[in-house]
N, C-alpha and C. Protein backbone atom coordinates (compact mmCIF):
# COMPACT_ATOMS: atom_id res chain seq x y z
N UNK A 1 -30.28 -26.91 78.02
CA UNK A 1 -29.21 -26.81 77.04
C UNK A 1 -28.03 -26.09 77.69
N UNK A 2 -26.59 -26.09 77.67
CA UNK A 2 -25.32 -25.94 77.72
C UNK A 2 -24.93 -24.81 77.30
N UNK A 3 -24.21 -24.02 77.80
CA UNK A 3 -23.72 -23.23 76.97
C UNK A 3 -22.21 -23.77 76.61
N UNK A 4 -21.69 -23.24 74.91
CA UNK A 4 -20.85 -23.90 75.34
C UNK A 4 -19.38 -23.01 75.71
N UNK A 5 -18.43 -24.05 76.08
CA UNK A 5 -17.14 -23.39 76.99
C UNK A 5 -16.71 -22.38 75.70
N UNK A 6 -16.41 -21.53 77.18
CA UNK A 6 -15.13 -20.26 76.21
C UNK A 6 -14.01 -20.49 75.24
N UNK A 7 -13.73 -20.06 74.66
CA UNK A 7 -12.81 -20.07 73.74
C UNK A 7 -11.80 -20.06 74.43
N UNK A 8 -10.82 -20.81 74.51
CA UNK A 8 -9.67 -21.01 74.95
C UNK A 8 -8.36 -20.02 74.24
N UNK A 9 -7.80 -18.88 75.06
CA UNK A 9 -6.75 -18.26 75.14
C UNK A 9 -5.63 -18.50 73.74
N UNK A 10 -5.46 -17.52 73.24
CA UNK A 10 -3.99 -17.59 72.22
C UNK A 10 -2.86 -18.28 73.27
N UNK A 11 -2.58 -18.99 72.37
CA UNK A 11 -0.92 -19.63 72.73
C UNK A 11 -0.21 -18.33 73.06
N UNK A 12 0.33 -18.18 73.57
CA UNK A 12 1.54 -16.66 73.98
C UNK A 12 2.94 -17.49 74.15
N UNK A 13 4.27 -17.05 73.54
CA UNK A 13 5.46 -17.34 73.95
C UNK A 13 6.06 -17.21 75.28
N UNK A 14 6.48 -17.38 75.93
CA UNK A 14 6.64 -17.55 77.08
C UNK A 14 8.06 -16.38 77.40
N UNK A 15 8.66 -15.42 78.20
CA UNK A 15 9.72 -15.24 77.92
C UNK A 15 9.95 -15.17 79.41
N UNK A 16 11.97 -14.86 79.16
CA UNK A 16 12.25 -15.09 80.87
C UNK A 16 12.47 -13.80 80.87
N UNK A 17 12.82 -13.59 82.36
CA UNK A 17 12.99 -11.98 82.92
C UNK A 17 13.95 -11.54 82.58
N UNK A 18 15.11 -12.01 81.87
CA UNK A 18 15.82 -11.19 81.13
C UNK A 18 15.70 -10.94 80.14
N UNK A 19 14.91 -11.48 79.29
CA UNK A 19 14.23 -10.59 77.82
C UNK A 19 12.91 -9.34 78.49
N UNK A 20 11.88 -9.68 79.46
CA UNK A 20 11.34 -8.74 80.09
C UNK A 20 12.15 -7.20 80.30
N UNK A 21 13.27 -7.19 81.37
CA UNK A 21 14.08 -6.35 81.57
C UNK A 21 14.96 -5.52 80.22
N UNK A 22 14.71 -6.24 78.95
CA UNK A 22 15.60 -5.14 77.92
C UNK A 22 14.25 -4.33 77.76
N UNK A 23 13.14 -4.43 77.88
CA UNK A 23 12.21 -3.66 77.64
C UNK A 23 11.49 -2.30 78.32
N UNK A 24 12.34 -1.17 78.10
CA UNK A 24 12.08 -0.10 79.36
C UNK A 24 10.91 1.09 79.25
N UNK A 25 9.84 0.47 79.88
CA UNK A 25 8.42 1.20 79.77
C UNK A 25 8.41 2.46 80.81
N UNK A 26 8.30 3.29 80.80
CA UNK A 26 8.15 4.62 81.34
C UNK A 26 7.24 5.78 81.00
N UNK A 27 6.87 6.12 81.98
CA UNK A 27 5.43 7.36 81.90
C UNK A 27 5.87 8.56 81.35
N UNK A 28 4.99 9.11 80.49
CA UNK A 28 5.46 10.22 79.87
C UNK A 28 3.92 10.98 79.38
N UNK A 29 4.22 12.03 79.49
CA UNK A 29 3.34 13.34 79.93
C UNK A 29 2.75 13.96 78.09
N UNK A 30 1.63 13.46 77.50
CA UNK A 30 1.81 14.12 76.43
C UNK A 30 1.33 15.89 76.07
N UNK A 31 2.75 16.51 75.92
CA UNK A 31 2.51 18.26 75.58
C UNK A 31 1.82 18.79 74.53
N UNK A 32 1.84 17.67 73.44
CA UNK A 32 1.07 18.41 72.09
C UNK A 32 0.70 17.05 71.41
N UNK A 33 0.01 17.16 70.78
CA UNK A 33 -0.82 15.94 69.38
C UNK A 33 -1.24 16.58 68.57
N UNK A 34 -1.18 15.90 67.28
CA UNK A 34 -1.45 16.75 65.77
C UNK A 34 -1.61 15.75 65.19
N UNK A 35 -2.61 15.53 63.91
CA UNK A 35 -3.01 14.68 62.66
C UNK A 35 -1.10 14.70 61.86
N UNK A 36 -1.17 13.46 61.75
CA UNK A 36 -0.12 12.85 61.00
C UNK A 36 -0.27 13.65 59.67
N UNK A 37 0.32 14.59 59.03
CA UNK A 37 0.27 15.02 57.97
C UNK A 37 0.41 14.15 56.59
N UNK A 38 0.35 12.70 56.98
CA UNK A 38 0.79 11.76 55.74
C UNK A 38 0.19 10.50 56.08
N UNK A 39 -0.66 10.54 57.39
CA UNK A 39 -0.85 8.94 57.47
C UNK A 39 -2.63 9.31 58.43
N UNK A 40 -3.46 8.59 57.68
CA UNK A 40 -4.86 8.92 58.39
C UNK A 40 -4.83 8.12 59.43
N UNK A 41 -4.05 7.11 59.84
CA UNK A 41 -4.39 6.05 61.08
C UNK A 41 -3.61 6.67 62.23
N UNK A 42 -2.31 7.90 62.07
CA UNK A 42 -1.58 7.79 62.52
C UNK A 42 -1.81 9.68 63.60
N UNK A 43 -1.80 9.81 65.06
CA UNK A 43 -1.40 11.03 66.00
C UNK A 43 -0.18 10.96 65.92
N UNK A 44 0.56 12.07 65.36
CA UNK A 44 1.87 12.35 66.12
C UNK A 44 2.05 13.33 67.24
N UNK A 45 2.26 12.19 68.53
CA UNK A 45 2.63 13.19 70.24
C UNK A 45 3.68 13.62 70.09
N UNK A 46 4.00 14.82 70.91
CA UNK A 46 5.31 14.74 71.25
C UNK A 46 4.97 15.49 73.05
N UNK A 47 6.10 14.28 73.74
CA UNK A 47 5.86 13.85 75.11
C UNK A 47 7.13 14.21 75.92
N UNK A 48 6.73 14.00 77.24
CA UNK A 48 7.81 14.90 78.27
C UNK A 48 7.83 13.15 78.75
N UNK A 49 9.28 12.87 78.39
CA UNK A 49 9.44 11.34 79.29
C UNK A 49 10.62 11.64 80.22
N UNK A 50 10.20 12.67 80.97
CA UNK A 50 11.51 13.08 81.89
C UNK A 50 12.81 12.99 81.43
N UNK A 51 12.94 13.58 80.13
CA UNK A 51 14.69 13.69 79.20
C UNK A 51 14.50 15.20 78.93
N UNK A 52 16.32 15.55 78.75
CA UNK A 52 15.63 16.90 78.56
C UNK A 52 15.48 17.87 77.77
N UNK A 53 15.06 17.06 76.51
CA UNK A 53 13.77 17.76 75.65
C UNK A 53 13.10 16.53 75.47
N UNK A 54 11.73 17.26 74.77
CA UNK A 54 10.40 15.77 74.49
C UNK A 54 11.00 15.11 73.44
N UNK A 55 10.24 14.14 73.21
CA UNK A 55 10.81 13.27 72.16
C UNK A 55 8.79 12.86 71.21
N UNK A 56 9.33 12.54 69.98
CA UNK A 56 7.84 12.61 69.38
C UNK A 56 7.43 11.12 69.10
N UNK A 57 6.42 11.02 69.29
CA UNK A 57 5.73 9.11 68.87
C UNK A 57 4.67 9.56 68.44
N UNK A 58 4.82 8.47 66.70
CA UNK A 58 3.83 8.58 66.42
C UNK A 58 2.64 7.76 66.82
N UNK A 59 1.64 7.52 66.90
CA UNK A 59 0.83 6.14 67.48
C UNK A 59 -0.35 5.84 66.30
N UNK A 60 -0.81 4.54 66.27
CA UNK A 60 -2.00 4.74 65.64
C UNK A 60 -3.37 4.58 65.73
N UNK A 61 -3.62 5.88 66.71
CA UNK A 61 -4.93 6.10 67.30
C UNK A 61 -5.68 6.94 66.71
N UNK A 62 -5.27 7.44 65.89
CA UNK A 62 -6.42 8.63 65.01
C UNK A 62 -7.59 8.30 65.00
N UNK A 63 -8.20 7.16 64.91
CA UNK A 63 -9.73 7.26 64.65
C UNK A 63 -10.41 7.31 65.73
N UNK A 64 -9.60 6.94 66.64
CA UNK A 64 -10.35 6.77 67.95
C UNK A 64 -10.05 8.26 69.33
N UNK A 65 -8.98 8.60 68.81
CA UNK A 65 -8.71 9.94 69.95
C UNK A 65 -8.91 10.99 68.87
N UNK A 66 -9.26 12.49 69.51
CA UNK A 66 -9.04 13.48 68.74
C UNK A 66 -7.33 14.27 69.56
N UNK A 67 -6.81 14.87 69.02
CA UNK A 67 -5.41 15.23 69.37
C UNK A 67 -5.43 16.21 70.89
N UNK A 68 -6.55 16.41 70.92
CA UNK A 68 -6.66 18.09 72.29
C UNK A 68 -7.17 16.76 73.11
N UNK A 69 -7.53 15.88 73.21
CA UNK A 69 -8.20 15.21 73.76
C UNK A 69 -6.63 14.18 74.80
N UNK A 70 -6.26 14.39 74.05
CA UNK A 70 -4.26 13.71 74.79
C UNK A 70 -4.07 14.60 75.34
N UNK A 71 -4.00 15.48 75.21
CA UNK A 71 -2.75 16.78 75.84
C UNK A 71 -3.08 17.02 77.17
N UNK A 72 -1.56 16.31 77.44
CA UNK A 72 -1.84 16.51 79.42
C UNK A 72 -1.90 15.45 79.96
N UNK A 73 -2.32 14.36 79.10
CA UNK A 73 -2.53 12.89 79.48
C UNK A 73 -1.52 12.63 80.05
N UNK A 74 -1.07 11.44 81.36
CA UNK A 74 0.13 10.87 81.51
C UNK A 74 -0.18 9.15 80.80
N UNK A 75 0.85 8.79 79.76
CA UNK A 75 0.68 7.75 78.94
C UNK A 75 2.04 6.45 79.52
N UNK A 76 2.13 5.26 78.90
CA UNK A 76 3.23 4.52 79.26
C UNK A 76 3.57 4.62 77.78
N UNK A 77 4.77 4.60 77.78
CA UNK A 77 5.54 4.20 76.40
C UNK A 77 6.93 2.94 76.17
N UNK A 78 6.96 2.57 75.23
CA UNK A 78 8.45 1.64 75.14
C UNK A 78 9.17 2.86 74.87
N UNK A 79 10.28 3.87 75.86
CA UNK A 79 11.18 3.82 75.57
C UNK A 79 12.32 4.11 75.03
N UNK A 80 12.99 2.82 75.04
CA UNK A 80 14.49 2.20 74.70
C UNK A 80 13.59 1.76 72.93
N UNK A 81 12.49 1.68 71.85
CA UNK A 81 12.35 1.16 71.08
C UNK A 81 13.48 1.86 70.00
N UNK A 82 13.90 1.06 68.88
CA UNK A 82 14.51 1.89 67.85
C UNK A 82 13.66 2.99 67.70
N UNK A 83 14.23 4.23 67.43
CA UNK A 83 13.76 5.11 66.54
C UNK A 83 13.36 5.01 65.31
N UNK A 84 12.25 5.27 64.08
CA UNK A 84 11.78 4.79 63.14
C UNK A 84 11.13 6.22 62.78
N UNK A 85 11.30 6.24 61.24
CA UNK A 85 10.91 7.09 60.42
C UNK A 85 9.46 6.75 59.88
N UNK A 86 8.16 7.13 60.86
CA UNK A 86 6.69 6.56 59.31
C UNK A 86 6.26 8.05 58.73
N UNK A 87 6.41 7.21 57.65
CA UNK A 87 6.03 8.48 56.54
C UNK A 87 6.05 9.75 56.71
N UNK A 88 7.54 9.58 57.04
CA UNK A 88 8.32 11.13 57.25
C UNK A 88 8.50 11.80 58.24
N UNK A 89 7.56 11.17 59.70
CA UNK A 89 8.43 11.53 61.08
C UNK A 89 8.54 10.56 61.78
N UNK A 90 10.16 10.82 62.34
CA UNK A 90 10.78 10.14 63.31
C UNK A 90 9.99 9.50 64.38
N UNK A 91 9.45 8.80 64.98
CA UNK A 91 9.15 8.28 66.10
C UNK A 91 10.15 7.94 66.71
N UNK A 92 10.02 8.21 68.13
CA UNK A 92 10.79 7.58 69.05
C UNK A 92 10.67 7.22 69.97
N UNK A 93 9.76 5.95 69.87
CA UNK A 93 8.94 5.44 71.36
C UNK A 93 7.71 4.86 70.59
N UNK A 94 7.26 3.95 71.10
CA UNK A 94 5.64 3.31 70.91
C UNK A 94 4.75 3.74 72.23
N UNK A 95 3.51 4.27 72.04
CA UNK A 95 2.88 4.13 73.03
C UNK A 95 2.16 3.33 73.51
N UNK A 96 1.73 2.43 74.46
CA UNK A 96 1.36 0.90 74.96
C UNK A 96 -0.41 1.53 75.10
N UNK A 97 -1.09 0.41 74.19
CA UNK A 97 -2.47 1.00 74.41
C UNK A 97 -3.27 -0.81 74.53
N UNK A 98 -4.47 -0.60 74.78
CA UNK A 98 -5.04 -1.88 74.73
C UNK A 98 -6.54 -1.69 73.98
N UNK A 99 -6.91 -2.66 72.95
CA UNK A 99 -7.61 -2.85 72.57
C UNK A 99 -9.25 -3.20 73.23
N UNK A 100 -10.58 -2.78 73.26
CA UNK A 100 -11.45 -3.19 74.26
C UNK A 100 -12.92 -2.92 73.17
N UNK A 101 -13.07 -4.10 72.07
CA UNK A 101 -14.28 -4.38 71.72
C UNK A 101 -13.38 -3.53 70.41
N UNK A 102 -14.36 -2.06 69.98
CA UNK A 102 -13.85 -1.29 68.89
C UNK A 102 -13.13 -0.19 69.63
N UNK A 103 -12.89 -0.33 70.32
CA UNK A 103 -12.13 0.99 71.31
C UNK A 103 -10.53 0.79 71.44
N UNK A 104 -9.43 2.03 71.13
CA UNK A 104 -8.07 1.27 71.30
C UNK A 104 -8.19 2.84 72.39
N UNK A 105 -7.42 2.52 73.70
CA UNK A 105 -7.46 3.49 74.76
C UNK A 105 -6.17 3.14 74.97
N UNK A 106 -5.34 4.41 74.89
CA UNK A 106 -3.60 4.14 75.99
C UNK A 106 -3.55 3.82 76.98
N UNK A 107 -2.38 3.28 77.74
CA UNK A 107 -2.37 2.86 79.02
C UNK A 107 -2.18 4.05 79.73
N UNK A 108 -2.43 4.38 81.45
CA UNK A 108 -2.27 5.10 82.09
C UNK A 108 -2.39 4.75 83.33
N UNK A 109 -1.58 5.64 84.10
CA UNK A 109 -1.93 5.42 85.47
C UNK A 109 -2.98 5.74 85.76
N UNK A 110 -3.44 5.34 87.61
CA UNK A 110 -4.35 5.81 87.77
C UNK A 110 -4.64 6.75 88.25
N UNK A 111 -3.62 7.69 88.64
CA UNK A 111 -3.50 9.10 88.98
C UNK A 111 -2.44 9.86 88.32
N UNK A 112 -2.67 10.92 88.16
CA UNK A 112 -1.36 11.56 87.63
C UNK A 112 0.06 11.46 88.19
N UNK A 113 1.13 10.98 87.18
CA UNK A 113 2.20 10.65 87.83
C UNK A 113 3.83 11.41 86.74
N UNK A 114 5.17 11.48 87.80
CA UNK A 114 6.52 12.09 87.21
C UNK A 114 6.42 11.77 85.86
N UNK A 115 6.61 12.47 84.97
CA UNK A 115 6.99 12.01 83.59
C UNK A 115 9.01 11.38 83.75
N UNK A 116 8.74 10.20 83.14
CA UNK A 116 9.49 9.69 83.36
C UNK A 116 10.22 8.79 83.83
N UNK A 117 9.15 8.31 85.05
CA UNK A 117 9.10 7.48 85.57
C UNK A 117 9.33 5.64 85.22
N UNK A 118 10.18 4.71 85.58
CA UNK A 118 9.88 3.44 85.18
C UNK A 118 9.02 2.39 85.54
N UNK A 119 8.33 1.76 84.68
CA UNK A 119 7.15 1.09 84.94
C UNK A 119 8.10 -0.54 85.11
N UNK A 120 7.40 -0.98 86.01
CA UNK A 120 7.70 -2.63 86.70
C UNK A 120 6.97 -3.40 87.17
């Protein structure tokens, strides 16, 4: 008996390198994490992205990180994203994480690296 073939891949949009390039991902160092005071899905970091003061993102990793468990991490973030208000703090930046079974883990280098840095 056969096994049968894999599931064939999501359609993905295709884009060119100049929509790539408005998108500016850079490493950033997280200094503190705390429970979202208003949202159970939601850590609010606030991160050293080589500017000079931190800037705060919220993310929504709560179930899966505890907050002491970030601090110190070097993470990738969008950024250039709008700034956005969830449920009452500012974010300013998304942090880029990937999904793996029930596990959502941030991206990172593989060694510790400049906060601030641009990713390419």
């Amino acid at each position: 008996m056969t096994e049968p073939a894999p599931a064939a891949p999501a359609t993905v949009s295709e884009i060119g390198i100049e929509d790539f390039a408005k998108v500016e991902l850079r490493t950033a160092r997280v200094v503190a994490a705390t429970e979202h005071p208003e949202a159970d899905k939601l850590l609010v970091l606030t991160v050293d992205a080589g500017e000079p003061t931190p800037r705060t993102i919220c993310a929504g990793i709560r179930q899966w990180w505890q907050p002491q468990d970030l601090v110190g991490k070097d993470i990738v973030i969008v950024a250039n994203l709008k700034p956005r208000k969830l449920r009452g703090v500012m974010s300013q930046g998304m942090l880029l994480a990937v999904t793996d079974g029930d596990m959502v883990t941030p991206l990172s280098g593989m060694k510790p690296v400049t906060p601030g840095l641009r990713a390419s």
